[in-house]
C-alpha atoms as a PDB file:
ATOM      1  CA  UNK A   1       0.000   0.000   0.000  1.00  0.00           C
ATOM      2  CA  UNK A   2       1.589   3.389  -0.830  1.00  0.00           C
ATOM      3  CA  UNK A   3       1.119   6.245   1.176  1.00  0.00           C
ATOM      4  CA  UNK A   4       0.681   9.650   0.518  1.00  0.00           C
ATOM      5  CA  UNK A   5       1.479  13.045   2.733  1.00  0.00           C
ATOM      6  CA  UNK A   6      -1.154  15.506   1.273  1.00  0.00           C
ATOM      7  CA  UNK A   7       0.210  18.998   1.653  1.00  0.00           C
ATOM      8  CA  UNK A   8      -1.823  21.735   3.659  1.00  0.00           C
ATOM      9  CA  UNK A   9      -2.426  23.427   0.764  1.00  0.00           C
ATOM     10  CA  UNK A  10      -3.965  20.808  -1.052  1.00  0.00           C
ATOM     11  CA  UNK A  11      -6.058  19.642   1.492  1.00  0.00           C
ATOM     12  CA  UNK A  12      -9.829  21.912   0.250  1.00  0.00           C
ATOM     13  CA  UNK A  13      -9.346  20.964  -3.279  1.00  0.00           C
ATOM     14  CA  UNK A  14      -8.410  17.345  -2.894  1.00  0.00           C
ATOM     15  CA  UNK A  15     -11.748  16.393  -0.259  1.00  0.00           C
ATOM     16  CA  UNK A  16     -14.062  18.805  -2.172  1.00  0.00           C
ATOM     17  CA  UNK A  17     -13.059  16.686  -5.718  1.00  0.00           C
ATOM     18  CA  UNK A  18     -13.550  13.235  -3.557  1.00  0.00           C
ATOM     19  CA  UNK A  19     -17.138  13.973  -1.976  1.00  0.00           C
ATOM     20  CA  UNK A  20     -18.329  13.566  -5.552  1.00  0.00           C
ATOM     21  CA  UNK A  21     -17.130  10.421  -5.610  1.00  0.00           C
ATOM     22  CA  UNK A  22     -17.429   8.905  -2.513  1.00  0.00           C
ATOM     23  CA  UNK A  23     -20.966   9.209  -1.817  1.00  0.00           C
ATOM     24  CA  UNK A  24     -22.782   6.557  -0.754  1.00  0.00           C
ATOM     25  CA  UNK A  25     -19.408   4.542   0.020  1.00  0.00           C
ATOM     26  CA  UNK A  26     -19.337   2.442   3.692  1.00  0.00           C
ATOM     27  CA  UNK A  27     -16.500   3.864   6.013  1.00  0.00           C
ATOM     28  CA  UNK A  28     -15.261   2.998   9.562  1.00  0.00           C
ATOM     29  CA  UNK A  29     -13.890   5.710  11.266  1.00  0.00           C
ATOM     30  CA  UNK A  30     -11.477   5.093  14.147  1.00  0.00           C
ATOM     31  CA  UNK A  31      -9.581   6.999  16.698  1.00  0.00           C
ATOM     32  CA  UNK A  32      -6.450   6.656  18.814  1.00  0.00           C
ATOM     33  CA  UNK A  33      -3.685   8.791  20.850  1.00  0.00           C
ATOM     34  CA  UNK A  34      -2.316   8.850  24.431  1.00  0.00           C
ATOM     35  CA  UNK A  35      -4.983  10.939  26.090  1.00  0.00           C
ATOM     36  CA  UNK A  36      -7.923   9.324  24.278  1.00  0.00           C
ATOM     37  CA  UNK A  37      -6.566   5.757  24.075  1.00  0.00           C
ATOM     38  CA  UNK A  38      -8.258   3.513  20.892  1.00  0.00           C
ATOM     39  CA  UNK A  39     -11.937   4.376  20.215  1.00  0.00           C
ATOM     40  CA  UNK A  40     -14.284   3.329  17.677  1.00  0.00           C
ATOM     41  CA  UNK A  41     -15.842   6.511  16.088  1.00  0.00           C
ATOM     42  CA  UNK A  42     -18.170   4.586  14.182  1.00  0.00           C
ATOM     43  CA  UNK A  43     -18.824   1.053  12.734  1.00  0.00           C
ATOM     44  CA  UNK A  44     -19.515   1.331   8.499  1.00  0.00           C
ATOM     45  CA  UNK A  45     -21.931   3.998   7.688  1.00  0.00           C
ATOM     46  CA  UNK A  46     -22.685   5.542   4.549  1.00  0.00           C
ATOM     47  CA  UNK A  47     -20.654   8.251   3.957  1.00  0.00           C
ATOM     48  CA  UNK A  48     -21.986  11.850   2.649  1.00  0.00           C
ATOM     49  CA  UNK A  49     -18.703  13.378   2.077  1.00  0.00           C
ATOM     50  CA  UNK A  50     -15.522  14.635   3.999  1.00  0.00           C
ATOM     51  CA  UNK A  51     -15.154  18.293   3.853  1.00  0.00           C
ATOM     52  CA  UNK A  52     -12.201  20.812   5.009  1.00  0.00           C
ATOM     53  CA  UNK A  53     -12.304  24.206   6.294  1.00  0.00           C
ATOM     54  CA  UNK A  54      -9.338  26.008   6.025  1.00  0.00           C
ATOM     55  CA  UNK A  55     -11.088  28.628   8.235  1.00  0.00           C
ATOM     56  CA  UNK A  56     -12.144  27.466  11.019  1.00  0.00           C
ATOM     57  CA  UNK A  57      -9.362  24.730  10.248  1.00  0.00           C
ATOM     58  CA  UNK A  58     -11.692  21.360  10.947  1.00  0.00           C
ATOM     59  CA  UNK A  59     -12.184  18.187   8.808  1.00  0.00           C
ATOM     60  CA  UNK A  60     -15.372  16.909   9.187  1.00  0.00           C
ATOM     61  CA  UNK A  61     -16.848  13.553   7.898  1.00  0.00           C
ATOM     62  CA  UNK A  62     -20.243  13.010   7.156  1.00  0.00           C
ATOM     63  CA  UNK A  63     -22.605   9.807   7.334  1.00  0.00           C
ATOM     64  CA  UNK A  64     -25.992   9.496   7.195  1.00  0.00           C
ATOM     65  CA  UNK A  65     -26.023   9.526  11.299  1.00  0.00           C
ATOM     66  CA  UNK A  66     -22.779  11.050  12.189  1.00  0.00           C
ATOM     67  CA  UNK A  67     -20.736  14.143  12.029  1.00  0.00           C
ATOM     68  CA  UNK A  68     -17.080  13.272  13.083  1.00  0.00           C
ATOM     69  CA  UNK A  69     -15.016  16.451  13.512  1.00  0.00           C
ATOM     70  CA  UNK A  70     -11.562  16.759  13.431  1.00  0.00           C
ATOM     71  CA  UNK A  71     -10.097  20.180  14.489  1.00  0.00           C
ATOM     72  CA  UNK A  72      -7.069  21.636  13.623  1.00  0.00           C
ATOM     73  CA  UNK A  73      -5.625  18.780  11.442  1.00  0.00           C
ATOM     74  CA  UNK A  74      -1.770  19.021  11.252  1.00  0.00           C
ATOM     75  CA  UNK A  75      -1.197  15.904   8.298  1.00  0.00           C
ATOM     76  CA  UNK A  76      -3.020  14.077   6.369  1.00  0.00           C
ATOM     77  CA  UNK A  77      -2.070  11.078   4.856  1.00  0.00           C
ATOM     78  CA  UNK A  78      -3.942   8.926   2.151  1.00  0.00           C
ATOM     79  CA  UNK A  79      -3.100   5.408   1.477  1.00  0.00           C
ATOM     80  CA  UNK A  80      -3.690   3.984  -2.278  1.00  0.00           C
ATOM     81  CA  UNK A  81      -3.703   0.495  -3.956  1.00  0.00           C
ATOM     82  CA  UNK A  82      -3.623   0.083  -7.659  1.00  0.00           C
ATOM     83  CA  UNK A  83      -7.669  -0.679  -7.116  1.00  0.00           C
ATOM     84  CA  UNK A  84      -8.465   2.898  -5.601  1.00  0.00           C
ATOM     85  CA  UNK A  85      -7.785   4.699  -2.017  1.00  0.00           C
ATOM     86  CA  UNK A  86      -8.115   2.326   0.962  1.00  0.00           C
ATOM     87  CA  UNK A  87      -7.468   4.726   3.744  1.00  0.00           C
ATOM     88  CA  UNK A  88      -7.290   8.688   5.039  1.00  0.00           C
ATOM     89  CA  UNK A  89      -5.446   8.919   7.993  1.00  0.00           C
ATOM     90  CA  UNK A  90      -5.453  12.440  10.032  1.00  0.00           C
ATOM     91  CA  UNK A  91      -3.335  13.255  12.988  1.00  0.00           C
ATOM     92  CA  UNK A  92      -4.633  16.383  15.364  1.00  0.00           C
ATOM     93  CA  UNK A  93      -3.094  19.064  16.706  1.00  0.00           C
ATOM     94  CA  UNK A  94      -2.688  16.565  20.002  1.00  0.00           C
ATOM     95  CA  UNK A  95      -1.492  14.285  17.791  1.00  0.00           C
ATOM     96  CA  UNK A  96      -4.738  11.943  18.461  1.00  0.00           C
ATOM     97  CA  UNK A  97      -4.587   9.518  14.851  1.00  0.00           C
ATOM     98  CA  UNK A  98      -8.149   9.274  13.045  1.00  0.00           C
ATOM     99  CA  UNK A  99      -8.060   6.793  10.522  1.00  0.00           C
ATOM    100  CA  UNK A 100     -11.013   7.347   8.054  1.00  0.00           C
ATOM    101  CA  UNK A 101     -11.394   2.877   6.164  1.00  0.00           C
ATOM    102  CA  UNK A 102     -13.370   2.535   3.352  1.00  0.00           C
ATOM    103  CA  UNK A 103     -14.987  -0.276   2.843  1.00  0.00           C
ATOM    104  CA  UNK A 104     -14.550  -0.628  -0.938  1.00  0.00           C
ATOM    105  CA  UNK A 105     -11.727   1.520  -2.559  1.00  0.00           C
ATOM    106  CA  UNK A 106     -12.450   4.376  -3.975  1.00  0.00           C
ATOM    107  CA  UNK A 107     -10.867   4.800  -7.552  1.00  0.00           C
ATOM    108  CA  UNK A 108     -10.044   8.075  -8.635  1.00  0.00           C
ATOM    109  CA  UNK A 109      -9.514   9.101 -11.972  1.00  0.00           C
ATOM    110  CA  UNK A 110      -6.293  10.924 -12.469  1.00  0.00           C
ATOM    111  CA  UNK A 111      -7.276  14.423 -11.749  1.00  0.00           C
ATOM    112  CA  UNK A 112      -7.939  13.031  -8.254  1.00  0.00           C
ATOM    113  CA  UNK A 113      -5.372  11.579  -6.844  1.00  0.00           C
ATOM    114  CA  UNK A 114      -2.764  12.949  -4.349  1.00  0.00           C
ATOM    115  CA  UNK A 115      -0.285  14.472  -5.521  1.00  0.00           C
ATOM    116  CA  UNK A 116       3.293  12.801  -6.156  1.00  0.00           C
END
């Protein structure tokens, strides 16, 4: 599995071209860190889209019954196969580790995927 750092910058464009495509898609959202130990944030739930706001600096992902927040994001890391994205991994200001699973890759066409 390769694995991608996305850089700050690119974060807005990259999750605002994936919620078109990943509508609909089952993900598993699970957290870890020292101060919150390892937490299921949800089982698989439809997801409506993952969003960032560079202003108020928060990553939030949407299902059909949950809004997981994740403020002030400092990397982002997105883990491909040759079938699609597998995995977005965030790590907080706290350095807490949310680790967004999709059930079924996502492919992306070339336009995108992270960049190299």
């Amino acid at each position: 599995m390769a694995t991608t750092q996305l850089p700050n910058a690119e974060w807005k464009r990259y999750f605002d071209q994936m919620a078109r495509l990943s509508r609909g898609k089952q993900v598993y959202i699970e957290a870890s860190g020292l101060r919150i130990g390892n937490q299921l944030a949800s089982d698989w739930l439809p997801l409506l889209g993952i969003t960032y706001d560079p202003r108020s600096d928060l990553l939030s992902v949407a299902t059909d019954s949950l809004n997981h927040m994740i403020r002030h994001p400092s990397q982002i890391q997105v883990q491909y196969e040759t079938d699609g994205l597998h995995n977005v991994e965030v790590t907080d200001a706290l350095g807490d580790h949310q680790i967004i699973r999709l059930r079924e890759p996502l492919l992306l066409g070339p336009e995108h995927t992270a960049p190299h």
